[in-house]
ModelCIF file with pLDDT and N, C-alpha, C, O atoms, coordinates in Angstrom:
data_MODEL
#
_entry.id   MODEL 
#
_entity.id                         1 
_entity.type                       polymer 
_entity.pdbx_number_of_molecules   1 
#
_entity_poly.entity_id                      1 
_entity_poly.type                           'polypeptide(L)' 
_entity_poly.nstd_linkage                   no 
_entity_poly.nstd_monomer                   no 
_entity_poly.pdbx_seq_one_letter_code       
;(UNK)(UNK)(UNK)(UNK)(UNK)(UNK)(UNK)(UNK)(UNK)(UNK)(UNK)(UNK)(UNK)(UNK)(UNK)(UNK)
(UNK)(UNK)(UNK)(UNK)(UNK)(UNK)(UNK)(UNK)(UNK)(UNK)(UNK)(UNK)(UNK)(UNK)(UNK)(UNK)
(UNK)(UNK)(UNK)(UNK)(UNK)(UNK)(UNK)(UNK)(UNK)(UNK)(UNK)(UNK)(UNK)
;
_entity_poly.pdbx_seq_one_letter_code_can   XXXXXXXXXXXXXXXXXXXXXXXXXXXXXXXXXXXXXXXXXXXXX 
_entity_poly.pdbx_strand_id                 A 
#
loop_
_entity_poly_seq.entity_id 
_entity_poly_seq.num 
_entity_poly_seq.mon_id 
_entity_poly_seq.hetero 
1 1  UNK n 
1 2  UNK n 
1 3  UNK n 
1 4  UNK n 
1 5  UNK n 
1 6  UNK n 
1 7  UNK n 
1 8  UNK n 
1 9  UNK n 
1 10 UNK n 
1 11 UNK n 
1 12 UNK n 
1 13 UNK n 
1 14 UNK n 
1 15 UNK n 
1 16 UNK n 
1 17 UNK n 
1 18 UNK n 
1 19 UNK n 
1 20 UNK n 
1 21 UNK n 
1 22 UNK n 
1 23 UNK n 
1 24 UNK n 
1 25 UNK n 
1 26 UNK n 
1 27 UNK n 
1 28 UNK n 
1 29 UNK n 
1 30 UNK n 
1 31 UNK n 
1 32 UNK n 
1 33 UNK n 
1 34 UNK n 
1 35 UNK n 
1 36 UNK n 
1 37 UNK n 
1 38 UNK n 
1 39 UNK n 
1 40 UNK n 
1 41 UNK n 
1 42 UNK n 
1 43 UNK n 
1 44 UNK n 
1 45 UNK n 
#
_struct_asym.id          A 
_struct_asym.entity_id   1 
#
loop_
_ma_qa_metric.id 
_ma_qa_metric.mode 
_ma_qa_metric.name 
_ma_qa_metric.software_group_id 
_ma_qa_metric.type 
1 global pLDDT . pLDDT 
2 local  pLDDT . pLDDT 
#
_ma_qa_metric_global.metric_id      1 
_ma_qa_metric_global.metric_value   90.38 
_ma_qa_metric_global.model_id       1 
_ma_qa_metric_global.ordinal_id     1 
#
loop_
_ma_qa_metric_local.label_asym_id 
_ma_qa_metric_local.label_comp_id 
_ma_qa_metric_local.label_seq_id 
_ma_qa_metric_local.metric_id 
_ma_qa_metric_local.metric_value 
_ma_qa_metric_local.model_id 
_ma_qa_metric_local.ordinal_id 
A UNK 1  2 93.00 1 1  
A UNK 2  2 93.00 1 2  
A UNK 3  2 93.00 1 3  
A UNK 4  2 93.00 1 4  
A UNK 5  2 92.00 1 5  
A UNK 6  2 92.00 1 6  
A UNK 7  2 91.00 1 7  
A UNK 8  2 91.00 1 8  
A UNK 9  2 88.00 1 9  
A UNK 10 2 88.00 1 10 
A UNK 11 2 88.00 1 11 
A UNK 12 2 91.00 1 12 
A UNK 13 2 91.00 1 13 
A UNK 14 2 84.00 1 14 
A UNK 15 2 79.00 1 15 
A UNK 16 2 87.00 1 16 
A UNK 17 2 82.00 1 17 
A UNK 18 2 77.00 1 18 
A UNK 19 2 82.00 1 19 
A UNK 20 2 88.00 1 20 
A UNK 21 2 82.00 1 21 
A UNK 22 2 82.00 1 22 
A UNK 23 2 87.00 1 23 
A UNK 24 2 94.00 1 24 
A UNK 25 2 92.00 1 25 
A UNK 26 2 92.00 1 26 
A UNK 27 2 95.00 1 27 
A UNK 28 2 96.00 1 28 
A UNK 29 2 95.00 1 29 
A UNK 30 2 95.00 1 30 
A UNK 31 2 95.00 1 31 
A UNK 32 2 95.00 1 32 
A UNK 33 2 96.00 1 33 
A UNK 34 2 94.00 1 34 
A UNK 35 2 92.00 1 35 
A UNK 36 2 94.00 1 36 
A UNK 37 2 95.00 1 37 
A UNK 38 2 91.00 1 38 
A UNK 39 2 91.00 1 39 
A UNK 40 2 93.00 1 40 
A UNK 41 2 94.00 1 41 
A UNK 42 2 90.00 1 42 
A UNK 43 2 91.00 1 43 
A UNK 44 2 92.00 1 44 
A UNK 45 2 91.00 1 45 
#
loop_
_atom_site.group_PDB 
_atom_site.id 
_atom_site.type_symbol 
_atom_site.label_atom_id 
_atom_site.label_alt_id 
_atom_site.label_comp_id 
_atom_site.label_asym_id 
_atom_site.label_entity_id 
_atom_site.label_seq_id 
_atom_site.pdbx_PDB_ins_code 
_atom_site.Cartn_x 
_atom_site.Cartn_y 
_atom_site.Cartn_z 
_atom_site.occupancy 
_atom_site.B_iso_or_equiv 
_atom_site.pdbx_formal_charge 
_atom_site.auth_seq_id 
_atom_site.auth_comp_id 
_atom_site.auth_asym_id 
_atom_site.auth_atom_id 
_atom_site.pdbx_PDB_model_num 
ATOM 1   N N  . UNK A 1 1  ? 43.228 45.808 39.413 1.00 93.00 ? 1  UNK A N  1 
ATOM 2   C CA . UNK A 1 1  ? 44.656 46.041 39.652 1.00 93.00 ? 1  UNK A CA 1 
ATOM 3   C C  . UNK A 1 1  ? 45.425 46.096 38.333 1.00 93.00 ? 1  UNK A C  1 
ATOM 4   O O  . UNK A 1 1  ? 46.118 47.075 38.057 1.00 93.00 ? 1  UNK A O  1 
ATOM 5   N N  . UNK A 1 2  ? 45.287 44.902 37.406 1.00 93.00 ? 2  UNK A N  1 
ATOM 6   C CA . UNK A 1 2  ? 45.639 45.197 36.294 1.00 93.00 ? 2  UNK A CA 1 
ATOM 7   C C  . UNK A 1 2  ? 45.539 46.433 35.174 1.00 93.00 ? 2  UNK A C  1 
ATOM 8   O O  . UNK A 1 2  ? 46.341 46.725 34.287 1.00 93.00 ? 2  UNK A O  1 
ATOM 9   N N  . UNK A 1 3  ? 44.395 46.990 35.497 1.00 93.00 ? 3  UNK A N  1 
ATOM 10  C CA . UNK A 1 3  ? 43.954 48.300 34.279 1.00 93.00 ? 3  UNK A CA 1 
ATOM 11  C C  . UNK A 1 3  ? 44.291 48.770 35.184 1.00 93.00 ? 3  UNK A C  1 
ATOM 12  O O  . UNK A 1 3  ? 45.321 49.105 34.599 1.00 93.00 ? 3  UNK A O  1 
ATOM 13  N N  . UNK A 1 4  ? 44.524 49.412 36.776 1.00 93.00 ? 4  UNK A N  1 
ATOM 14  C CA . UNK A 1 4  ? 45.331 50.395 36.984 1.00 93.00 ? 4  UNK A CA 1 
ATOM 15  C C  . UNK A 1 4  ? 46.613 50.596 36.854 1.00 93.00 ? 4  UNK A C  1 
ATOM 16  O O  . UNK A 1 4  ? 47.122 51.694 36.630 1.00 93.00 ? 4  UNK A O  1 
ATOM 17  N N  . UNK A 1 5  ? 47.277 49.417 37.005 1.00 92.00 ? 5  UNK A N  1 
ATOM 18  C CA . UNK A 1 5  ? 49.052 49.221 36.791 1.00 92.00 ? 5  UNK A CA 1 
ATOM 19  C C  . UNK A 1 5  ? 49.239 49.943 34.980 1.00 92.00 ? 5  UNK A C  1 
ATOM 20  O O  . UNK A 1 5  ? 49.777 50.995 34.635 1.00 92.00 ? 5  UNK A O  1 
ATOM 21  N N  . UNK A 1 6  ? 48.661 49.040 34.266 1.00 92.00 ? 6  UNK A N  1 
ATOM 22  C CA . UNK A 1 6  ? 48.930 48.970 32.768 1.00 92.00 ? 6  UNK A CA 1 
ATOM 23  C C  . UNK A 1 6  ? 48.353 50.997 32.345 1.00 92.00 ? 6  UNK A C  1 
ATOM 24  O O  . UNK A 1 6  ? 48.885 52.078 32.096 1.00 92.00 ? 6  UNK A O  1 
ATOM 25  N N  . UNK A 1 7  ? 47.161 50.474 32.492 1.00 91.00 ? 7  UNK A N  1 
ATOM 26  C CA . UNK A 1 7  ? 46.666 52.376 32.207 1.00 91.00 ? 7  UNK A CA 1 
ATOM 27  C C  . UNK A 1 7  ? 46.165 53.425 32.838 1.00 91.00 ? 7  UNK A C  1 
ATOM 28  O O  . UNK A 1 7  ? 45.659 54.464 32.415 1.00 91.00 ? 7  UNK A O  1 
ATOM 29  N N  . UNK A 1 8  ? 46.354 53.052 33.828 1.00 91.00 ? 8  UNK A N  1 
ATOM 30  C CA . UNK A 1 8  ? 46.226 53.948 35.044 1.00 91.00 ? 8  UNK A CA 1 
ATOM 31  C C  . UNK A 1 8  ? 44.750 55.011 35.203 1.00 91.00 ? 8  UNK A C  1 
ATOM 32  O O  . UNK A 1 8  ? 44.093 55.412 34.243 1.00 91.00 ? 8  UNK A O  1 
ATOM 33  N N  . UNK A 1 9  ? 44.557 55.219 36.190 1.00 88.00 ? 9  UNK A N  1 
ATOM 34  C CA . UNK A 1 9  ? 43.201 55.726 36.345 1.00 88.00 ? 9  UNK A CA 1 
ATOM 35  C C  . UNK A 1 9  ? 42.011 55.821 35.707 1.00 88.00 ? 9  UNK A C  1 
ATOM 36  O O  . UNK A 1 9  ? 40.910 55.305 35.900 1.00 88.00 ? 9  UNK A O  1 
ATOM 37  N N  . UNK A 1 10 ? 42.628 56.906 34.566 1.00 88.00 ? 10 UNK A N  1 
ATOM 38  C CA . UNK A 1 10 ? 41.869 57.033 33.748 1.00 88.00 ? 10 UNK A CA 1 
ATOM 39  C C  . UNK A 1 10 ? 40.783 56.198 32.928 1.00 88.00 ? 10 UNK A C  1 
ATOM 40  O O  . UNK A 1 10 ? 39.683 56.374 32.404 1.00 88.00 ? 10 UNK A O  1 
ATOM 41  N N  . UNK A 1 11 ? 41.954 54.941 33.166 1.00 88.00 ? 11 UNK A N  1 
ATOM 42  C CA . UNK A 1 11 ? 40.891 53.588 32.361 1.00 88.00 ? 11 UNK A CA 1 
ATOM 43  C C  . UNK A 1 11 ? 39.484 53.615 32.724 1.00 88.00 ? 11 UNK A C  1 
ATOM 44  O O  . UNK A 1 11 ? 38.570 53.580 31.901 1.00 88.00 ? 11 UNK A O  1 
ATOM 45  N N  . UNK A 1 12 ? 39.353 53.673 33.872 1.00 91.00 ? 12 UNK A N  1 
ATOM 46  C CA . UNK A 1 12 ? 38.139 53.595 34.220 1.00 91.00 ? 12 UNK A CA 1 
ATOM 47  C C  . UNK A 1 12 ? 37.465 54.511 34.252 1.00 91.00 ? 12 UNK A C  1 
ATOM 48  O O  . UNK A 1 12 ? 36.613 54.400 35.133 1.00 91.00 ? 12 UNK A O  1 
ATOM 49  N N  . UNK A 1 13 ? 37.407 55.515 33.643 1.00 91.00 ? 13 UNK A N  1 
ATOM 50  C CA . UNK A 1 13 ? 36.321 56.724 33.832 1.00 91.00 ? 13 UNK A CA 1 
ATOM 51  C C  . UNK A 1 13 ? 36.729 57.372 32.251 1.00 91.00 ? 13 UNK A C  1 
ATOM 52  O O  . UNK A 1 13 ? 36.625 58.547 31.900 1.00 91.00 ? 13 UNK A O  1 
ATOM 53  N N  . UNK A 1 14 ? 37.323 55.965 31.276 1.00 84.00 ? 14 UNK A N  1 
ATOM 54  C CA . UNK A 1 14 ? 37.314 56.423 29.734 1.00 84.00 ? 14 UNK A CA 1 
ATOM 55  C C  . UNK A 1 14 ? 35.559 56.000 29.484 1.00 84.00 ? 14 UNK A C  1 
ATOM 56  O O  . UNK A 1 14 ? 35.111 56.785 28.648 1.00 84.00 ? 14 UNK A O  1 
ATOM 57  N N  . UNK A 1 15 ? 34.511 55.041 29.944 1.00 79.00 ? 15 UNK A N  1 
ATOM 58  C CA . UNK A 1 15 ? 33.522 55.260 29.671 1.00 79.00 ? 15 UNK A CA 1 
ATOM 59  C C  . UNK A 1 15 ? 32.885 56.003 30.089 1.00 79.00 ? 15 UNK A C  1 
ATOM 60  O O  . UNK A 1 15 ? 31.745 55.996 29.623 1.00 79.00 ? 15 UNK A O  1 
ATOM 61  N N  . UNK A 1 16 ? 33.152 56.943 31.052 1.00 87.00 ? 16 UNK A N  1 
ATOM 62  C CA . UNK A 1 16 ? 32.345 57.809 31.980 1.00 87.00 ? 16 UNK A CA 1 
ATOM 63  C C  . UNK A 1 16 ? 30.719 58.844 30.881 1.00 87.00 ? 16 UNK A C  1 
ATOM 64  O O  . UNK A 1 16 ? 29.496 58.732 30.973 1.00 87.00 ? 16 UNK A O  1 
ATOM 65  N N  . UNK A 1 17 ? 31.604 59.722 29.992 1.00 82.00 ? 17 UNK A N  1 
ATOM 66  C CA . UNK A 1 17 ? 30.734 60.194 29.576 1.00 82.00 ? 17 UNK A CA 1 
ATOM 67  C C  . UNK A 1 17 ? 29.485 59.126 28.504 1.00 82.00 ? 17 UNK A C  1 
ATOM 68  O O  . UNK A 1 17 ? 28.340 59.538 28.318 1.00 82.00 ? 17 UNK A O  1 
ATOM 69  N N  . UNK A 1 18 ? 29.891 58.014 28.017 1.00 77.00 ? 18 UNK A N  1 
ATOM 70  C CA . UNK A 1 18 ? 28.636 57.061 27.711 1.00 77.00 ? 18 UNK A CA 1 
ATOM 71  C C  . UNK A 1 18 ? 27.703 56.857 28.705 1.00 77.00 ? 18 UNK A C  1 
ATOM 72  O O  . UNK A 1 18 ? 26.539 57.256 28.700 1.00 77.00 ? 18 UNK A O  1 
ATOM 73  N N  . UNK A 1 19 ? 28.342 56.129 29.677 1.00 82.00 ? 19 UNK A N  1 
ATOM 74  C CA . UNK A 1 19 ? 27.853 55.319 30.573 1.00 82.00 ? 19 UNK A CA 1 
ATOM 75  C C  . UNK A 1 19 ? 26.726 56.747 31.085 1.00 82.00 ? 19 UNK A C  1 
ATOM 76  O O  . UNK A 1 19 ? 25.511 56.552 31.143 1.00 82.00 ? 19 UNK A O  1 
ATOM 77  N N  . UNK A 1 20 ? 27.396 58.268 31.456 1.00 88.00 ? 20 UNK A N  1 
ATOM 78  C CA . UNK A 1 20 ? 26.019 59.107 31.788 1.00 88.00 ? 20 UNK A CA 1 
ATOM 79  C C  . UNK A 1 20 ? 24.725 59.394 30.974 1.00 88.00 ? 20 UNK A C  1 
ATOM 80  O O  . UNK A 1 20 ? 23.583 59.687 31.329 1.00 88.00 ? 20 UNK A O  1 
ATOM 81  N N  . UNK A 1 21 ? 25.405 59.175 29.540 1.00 82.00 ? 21 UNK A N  1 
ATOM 82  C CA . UNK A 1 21 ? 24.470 59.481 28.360 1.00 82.00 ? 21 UNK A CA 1 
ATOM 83  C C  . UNK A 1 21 ? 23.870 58.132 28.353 1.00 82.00 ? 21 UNK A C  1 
ATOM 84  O O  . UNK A 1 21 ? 22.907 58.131 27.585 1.00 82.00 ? 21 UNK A O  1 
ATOM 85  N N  . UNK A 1 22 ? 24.032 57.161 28.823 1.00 82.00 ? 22 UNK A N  1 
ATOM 86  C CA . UNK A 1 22 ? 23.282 56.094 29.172 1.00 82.00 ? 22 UNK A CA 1 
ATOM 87  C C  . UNK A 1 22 ? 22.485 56.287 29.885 1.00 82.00 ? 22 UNK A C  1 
ATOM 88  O O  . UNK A 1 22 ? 21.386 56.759 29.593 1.00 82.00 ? 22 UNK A O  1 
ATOM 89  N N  . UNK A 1 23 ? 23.028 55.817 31.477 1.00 87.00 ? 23 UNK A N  1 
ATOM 90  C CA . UNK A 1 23 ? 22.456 55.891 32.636 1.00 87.00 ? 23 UNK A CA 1 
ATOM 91  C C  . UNK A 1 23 ? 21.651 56.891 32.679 1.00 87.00 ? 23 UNK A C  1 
ATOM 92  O O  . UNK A 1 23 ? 20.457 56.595 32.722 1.00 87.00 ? 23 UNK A O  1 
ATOM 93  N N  . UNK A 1 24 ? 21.915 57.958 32.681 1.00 94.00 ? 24 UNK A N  1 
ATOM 94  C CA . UNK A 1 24 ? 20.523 59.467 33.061 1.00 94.00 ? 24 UNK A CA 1 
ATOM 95  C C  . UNK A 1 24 ? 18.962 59.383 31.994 1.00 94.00 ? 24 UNK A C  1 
ATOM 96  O O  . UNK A 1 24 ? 17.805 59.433 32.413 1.00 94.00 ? 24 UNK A O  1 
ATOM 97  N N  . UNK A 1 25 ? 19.358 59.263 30.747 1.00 92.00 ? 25 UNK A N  1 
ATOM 98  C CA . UNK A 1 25 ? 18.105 59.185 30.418 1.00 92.00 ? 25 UNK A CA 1 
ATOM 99  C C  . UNK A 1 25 ? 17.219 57.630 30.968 1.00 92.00 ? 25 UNK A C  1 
ATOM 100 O O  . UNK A 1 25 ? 16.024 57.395 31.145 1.00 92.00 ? 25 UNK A O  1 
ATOM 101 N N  . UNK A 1 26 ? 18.561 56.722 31.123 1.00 92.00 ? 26 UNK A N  1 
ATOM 102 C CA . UNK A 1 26 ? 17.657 55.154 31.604 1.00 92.00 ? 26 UNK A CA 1 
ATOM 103 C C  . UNK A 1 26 ? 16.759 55.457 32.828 1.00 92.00 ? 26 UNK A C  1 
ATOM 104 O O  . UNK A 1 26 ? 15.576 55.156 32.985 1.00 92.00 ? 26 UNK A O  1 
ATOM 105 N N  . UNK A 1 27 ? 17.708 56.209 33.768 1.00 95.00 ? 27 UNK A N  1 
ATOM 106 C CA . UNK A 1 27 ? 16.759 56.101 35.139 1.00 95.00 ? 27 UNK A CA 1 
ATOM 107 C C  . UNK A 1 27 ? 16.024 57.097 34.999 1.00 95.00 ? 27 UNK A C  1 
ATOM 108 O O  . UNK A 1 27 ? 15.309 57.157 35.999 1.00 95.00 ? 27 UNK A O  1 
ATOM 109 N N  . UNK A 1 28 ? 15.696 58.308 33.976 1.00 96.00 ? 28 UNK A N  1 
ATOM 110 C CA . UNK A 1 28 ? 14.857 59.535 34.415 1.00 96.00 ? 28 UNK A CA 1 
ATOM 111 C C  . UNK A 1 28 ? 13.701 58.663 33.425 1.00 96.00 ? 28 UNK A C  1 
ATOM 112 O O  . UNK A 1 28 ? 12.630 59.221 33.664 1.00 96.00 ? 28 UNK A O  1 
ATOM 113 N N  . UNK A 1 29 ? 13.457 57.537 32.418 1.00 95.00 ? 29 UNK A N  1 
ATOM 114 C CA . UNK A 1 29 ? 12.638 57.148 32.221 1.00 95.00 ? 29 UNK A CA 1 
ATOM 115 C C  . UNK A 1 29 ? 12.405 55.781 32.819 1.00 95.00 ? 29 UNK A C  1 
ATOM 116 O O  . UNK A 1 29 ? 11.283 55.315 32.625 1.00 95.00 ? 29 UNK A O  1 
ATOM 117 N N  . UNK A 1 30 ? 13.474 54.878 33.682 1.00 95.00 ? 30 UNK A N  1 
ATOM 118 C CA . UNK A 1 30 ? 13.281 54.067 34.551 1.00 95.00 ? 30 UNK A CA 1 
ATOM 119 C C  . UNK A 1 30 ? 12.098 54.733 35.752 1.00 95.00 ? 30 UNK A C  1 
ATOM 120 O O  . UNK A 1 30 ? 10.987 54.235 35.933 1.00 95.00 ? 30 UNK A O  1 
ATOM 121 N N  . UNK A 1 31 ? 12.452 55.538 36.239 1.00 95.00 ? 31 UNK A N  1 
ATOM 122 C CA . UNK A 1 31 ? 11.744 56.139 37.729 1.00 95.00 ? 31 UNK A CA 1 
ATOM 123 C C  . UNK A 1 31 ? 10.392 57.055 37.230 1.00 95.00 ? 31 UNK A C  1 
ATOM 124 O O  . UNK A 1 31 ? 9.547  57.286 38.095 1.00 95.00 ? 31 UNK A O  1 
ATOM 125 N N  . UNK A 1 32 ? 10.145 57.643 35.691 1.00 95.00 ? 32 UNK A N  1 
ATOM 126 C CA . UNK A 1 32 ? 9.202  58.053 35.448 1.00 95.00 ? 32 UNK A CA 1 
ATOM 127 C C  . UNK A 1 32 ? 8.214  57.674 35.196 1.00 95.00 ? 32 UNK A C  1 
ATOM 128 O O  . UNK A 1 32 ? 7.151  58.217 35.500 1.00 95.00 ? 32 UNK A O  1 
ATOM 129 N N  . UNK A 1 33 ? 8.389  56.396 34.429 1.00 96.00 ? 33 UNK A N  1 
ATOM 130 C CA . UNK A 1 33 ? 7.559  55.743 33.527 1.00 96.00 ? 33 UNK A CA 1 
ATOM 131 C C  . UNK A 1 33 ? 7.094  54.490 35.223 1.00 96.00 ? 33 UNK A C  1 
ATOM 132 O O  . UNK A 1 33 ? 5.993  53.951 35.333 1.00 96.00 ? 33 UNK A O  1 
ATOM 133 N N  . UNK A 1 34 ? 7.755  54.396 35.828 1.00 94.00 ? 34 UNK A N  1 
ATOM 134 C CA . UNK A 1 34 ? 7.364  53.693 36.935 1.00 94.00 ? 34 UNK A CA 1 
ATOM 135 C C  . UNK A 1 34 ? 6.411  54.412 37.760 1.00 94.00 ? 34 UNK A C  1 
ATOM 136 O O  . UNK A 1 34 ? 5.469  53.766 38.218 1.00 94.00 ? 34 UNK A O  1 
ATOM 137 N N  . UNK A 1 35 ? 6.523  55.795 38.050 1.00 92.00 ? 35 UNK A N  1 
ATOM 138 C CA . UNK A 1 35 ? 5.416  56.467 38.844 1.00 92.00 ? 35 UNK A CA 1 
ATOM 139 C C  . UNK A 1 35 ? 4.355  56.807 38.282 1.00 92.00 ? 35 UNK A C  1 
ATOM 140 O O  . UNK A 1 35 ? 3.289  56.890 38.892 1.00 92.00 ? 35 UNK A O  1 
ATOM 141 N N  . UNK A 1 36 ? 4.490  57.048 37.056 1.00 94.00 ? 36 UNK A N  1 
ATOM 142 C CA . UNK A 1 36 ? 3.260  57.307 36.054 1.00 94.00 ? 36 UNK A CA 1 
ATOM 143 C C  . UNK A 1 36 ? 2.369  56.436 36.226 1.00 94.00 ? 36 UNK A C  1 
ATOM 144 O O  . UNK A 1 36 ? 1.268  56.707 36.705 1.00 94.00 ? 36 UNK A O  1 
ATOM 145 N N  . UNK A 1 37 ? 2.836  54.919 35.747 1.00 95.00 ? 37 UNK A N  1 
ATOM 146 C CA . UNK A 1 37 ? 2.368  53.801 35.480 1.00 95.00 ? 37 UNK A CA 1 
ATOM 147 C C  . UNK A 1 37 ? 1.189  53.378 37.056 1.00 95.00 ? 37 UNK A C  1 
ATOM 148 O O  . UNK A 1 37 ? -0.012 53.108 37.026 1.00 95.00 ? 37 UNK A O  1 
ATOM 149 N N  . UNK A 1 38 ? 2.068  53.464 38.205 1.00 91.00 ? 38 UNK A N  1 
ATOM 150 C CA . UNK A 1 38 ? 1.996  53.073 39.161 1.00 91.00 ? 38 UNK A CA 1 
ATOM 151 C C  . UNK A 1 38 ? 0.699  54.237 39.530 1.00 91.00 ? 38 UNK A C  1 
ATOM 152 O O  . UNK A 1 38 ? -0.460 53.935 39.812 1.00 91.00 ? 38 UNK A O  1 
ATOM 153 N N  . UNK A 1 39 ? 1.009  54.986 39.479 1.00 91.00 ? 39 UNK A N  1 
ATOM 154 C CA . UNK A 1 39 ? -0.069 56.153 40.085 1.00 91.00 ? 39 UNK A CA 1 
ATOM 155 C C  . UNK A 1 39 ? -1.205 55.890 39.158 1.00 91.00 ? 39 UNK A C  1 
ATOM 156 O O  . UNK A 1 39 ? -2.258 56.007 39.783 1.00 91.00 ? 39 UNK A O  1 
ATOM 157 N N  . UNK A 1 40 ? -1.325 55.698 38.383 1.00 93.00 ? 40 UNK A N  1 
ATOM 158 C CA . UNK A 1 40 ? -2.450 55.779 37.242 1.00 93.00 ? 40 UNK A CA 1 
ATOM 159 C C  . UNK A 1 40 ? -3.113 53.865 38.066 1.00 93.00 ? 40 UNK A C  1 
ATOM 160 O O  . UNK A 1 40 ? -4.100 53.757 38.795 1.00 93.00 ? 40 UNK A O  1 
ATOM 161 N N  . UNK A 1 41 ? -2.680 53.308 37.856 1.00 94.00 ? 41 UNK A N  1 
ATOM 162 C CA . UNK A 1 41 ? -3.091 52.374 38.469 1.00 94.00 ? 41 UNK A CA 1 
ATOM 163 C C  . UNK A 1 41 ? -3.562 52.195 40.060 1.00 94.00 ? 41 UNK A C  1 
ATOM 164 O O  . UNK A 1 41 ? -4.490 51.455 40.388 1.00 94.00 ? 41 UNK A O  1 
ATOM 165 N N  . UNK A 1 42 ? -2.776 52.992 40.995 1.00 90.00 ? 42 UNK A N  1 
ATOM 166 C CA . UNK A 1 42 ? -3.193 53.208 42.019 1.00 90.00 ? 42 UNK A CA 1 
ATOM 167 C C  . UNK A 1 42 ? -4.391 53.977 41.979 1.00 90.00 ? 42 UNK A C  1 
ATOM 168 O O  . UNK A 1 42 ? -5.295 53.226 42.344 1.00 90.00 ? 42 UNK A O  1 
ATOM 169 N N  . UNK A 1 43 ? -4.863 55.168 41.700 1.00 91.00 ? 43 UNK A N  1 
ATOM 170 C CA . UNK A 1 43 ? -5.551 55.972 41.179 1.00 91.00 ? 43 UNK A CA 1 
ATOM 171 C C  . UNK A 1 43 ? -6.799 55.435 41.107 1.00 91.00 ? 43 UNK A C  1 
ATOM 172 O O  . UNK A 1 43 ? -7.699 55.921 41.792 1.00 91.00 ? 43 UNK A O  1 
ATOM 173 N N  . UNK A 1 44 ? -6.984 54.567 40.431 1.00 92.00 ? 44 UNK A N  1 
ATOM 174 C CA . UNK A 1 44 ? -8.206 53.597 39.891 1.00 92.00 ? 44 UNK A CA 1 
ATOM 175 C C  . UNK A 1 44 ? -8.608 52.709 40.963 1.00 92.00 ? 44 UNK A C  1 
ATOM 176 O O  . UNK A 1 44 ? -9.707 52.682 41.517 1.00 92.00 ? 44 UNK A O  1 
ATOM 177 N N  . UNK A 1 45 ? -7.302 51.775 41.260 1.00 91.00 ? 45 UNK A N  1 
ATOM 178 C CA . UNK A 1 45 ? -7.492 51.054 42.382 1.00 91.00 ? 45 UNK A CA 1 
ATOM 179 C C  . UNK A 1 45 ? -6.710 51.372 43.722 1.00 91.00 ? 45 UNK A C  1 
ATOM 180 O O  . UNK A 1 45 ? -6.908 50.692 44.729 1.00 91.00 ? 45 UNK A O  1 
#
């Protein structure tokens, strides 16, 4: 309520473009490196 009164909307979507340049490569090597891992191990066993 406060960061919308004081700076309005925008406040919150001033990190937007980090937070994607974050987030997208985290989860496309979060969810990759997990099936890789996982399949290669399943695979065997």
């Amino acid at each position: 309520s406060k960061m919308f009164s004081q700076e309005g909307l925008g406040a919150f979507y001033a990190g937007f473009g980090p937070i994607l340049f974050k987030q997208v490569p985290y989860t496309m090597a979060k969810f990759v490196v997990y099936e890789k891992v996982a399949e290669a191990v399943f695979r065997k066993y």
